[in-house]
N, C-alpha and C. Protein backbone atom coordinates (compact mmCIF):
# COMPACT_ATOMS: atom_id res chain seq x y z
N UNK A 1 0.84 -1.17 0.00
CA UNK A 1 0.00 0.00 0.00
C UNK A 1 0.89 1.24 0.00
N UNK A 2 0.48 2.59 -0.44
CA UNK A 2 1.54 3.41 -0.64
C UNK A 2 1.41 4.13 0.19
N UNK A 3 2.08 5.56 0.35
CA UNK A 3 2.28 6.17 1.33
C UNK A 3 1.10 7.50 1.49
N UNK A 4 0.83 7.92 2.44
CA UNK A 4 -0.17 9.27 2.21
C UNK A 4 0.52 10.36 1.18
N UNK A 5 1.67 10.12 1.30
CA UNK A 5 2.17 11.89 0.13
C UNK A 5 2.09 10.73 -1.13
N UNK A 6 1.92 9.78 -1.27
CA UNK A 6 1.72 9.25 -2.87
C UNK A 6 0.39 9.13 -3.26
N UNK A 7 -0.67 8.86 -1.91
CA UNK A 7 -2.18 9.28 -2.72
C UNK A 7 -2.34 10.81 -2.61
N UNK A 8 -1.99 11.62 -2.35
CA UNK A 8 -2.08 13.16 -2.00
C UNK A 8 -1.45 13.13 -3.31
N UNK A 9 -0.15 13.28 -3.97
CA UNK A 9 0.40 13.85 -4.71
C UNK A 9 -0.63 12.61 -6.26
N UNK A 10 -1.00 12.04 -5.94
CA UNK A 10 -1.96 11.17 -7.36
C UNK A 10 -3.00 12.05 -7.42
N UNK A 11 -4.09 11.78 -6.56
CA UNK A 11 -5.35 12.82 -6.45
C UNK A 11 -4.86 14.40 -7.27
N UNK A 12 -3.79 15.41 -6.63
CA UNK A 12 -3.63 16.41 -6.94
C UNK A 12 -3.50 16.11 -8.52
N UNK A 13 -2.95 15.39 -9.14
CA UNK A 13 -2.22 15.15 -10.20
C UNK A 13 -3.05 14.59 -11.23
N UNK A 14 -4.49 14.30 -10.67
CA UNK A 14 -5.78 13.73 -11.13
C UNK A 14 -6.53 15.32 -11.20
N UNK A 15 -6.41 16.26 -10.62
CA UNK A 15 -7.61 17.42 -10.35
C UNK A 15 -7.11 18.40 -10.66
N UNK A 16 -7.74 19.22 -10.84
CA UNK A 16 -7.48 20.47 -11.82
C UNK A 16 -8.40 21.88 -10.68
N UNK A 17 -7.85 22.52 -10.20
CA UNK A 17 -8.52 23.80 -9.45
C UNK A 17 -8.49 25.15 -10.31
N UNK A 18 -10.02 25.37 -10.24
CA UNK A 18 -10.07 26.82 -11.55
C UNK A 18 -10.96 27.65 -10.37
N UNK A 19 -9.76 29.06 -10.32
CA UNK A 19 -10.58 29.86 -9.44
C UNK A 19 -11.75 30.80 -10.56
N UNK A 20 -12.65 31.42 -9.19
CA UNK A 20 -14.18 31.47 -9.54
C UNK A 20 -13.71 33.16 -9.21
N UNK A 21 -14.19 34.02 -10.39
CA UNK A 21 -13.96 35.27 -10.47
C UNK A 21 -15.13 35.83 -10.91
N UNK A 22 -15.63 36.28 -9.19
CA UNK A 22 -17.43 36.55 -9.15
C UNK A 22 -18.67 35.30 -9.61
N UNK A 23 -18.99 35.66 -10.82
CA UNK A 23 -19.91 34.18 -11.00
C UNK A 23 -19.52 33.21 -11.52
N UNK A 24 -18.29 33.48 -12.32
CA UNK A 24 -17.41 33.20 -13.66
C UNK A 24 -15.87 32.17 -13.59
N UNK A 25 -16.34 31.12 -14.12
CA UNK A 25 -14.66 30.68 -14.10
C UNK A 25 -14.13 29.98 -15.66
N UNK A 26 -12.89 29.68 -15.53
CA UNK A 26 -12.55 30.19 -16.82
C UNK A 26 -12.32 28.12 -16.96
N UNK A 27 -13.28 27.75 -17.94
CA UNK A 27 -13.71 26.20 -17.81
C UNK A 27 -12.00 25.69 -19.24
N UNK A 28 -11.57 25.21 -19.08
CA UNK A 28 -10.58 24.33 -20.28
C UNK A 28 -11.35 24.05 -21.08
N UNK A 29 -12.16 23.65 -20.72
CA UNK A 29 -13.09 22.98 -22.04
C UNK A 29 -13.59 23.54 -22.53
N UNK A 30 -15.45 24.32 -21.92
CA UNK A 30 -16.10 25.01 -22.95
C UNK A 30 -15.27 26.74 -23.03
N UNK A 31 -14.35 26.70 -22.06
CA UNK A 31 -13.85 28.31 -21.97
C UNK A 31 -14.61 29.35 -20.73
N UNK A 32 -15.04 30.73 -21.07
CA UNK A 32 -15.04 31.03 -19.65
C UNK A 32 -16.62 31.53 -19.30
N UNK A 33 -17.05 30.66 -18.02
CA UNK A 33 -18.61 30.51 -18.28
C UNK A 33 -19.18 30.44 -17.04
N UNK A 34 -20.26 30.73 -16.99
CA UNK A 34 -21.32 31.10 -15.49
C UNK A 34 -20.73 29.79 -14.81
N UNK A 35 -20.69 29.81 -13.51
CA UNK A 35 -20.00 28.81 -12.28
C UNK A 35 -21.50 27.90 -12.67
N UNK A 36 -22.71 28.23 -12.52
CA UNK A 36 -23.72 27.23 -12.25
C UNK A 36 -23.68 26.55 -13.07
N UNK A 37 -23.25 27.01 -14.60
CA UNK A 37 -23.01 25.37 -15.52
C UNK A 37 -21.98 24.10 -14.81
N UNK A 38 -21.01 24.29 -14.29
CA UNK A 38 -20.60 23.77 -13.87
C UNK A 38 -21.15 22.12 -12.50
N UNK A 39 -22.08 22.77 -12.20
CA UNK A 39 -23.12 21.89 -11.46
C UNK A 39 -24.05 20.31 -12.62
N UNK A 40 -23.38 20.91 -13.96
CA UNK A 40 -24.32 19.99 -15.38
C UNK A 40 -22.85 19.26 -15.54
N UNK A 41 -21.62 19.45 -15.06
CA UNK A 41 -20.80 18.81 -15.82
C UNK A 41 -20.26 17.64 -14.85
N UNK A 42 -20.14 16.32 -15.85
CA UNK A 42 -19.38 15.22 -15.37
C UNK A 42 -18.27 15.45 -15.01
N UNK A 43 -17.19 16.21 -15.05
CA UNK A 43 -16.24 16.93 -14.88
C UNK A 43 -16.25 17.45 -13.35
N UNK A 44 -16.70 17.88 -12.69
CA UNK A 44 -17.07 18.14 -11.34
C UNK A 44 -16.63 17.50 -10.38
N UNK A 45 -15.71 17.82 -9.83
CA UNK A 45 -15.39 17.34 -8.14
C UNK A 45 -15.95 17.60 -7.11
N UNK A 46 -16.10 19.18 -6.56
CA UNK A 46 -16.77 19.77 -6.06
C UNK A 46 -16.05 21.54 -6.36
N UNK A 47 -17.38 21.97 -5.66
CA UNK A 47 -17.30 23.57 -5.48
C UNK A 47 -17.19 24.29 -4.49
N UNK A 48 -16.25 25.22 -4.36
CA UNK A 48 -16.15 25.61 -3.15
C UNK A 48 -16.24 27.09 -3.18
N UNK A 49 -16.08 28.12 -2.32
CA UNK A 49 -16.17 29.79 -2.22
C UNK A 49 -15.87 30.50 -3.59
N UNK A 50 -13.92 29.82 -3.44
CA UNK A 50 -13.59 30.49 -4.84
C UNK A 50 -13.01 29.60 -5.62
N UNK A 51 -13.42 28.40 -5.63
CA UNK A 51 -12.52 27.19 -6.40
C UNK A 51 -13.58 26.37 -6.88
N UNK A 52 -13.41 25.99 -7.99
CA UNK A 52 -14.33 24.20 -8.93
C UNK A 52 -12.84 23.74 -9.11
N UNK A 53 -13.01 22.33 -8.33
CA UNK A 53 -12.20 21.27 -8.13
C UNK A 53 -12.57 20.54 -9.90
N UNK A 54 -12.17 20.38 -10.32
CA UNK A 54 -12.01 19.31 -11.64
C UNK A 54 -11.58 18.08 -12.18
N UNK A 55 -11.64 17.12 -12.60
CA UNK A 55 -10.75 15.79 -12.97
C UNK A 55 -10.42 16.62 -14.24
N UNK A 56 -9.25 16.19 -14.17
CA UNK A 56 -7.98 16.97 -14.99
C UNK A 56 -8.10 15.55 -15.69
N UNK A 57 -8.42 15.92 -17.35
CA UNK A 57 -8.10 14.63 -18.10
C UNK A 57 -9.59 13.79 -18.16
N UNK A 58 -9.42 13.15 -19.19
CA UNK A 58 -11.03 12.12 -20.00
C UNK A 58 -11.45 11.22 -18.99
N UNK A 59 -12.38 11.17 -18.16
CA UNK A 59 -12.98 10.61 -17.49
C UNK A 59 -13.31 9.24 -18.45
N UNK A 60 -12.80 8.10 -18.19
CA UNK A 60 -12.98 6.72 -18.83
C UNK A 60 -14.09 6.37 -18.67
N UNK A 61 -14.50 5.64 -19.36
CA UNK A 61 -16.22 5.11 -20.29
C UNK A 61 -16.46 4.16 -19.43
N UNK A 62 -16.01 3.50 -18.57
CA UNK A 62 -16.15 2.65 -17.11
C UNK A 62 -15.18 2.87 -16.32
N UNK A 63 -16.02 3.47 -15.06
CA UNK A 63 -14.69 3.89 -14.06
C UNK A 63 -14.24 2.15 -13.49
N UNK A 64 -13.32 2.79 -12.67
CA UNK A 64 -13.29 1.82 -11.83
C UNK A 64 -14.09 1.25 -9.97
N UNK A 65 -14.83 2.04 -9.98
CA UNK A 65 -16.26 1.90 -8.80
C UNK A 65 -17.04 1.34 -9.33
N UNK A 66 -17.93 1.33 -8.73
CA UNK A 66 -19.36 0.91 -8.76
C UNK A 66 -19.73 1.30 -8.04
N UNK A 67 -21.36 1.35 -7.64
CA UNK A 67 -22.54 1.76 -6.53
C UNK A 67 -23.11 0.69 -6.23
């Protein structure tokens, strides 16, 4: 099993943080767009004050979870 700074430094290295400037953040993908779209996208980690957390990179066509 690995160490906490090797899942800390994976996760980071998995996520993408785009600060939120007023309603607005500036998306990689569609470019720079109302924060509440962001609530429609698979892309979504979570949201915070002034940050949307992101998966950095193509979310695969079967993760590896289940429910």
């Amino acid at each position: 099993m690995g160490s906490k700074t090797e899942a800390t430094a994976a996760r980071a290295n998995s996520e993408r943080r785009l600060r939120m400037v007023g309603d607005r953040v500036a998306c990689r993908r569609i470019g720079v767009t109302d924060v509440r779209r962001c609530a429609e996208c698979l892309y979504l980690l979570r949201l915070g004050r002034k940050y949307v957390v992101c998966v950095d990179g193509d979310i695969p066509e079967q993760p590896d979870f289940a429910w």
